[in-house]
Protein backbone atom coordinates (compact mmCIF):
# COMPACT_ATOMS: atom_id res chain seq x y z
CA UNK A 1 0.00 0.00 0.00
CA UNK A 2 1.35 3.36 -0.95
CA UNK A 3 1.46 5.70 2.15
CA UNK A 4 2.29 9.43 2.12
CA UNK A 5 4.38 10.60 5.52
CA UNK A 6 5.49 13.58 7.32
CA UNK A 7 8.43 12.79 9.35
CA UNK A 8 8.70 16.20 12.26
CA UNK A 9 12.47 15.34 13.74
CA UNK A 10 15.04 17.65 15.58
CA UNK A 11 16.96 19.63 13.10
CA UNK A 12 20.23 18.69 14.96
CA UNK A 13 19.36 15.32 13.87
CA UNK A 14 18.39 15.39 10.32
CA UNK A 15 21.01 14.90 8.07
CA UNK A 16 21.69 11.49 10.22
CA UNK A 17 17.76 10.55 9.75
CA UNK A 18 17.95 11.44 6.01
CA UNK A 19 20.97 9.08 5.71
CA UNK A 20 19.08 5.84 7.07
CA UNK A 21 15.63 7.08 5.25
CA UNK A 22 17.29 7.27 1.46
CA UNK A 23 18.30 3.79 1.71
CA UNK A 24 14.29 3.26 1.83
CA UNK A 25 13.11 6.37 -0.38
CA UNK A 26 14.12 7.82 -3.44
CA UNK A 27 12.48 10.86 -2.82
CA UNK A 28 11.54 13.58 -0.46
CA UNK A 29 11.05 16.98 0.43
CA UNK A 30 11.83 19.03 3.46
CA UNK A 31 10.36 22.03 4.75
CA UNK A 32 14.00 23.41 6.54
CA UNK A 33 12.23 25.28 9.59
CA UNK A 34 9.18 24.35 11.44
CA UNK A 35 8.37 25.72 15.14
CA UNK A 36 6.33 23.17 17.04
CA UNK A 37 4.23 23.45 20.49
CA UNK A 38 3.02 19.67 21.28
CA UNK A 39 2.32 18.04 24.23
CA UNK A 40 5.25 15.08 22.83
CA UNK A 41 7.90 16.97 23.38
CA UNK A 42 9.61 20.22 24.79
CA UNK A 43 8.37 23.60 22.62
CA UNK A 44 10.84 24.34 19.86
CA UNK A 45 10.01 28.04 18.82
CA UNK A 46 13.35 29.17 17.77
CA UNK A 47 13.47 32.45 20.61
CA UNK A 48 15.47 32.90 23.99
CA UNK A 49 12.60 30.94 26.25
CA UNK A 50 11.93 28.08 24.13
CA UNK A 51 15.37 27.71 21.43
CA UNK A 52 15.33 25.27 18.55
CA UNK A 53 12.98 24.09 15.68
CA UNK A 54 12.35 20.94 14.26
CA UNK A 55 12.28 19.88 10.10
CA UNK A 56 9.71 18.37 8.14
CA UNK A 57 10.66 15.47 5.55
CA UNK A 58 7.50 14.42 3.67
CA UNK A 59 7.75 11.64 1.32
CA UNK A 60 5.76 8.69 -0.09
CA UNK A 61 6.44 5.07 -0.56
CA UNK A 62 4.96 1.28 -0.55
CA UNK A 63 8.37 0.18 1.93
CA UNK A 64 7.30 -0.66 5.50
CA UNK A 65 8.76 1.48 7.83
CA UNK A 66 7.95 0.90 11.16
CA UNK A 67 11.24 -0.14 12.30
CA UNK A 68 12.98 2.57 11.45
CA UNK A 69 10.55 4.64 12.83
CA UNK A 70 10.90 2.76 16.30
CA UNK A 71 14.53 2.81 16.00
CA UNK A 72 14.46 7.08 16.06
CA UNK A 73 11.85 7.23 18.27
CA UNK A 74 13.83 5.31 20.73
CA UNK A 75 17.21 7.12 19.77
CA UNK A 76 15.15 10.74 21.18
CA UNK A 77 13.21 8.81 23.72
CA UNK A 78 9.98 10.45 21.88
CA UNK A 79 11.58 13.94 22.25
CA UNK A 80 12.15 16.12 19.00
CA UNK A 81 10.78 13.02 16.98
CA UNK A 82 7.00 13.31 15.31
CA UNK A 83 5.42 10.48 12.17
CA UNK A 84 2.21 11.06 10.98
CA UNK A 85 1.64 9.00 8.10
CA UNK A 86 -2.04 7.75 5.69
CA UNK A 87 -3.02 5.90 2.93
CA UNK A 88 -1.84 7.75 -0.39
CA UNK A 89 -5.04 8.05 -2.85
CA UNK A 90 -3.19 9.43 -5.77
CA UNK A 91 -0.19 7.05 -7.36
């Protein structure tokens, strides 16, 4: 089944990620500077109270990825680490 994803990680760790997810994808995109309040993880709003921000790699593909998936969410211990992922209805 083709599923579309959006992959929210840590920008300190995405060239690493992106490294272990092209040996699964050919192609992605990646939206270089996202600021994120969720409940999943400390605030990353990029200012003096709450420093950092996160990526956004969105991609699609038929590959099952739930151990990689596991594997990062494990590495950050949930923390700077985000998948949301559904059914693709376009090929």
């Amino acid at each position: 089944m083709l599923r579309s994803y959006i992959v929210f990680i840590d920008a300190g760790f995405e060239e690493e990620f992106r490294r272990e997810l092209e040996q699964y994808v050919e192609e992605y995109f990646i939206v270089p500077k996202v600021l994120a309040w969720s409940q999943f993880f400390n605030p990353m709003l990029d200012n003096v109270v709450w420093p950092g921000h996160m990526v956004a790699i969105l991609f699609r593909t038929e590959v099952e990825l739930g151990e990689l998936f596991n594997r990062w969410r494990e590495k950050l211990k949930g923390k700077g680490f985000r998948v949301y992922a559904w059914e693709s209805m376009v090929p």
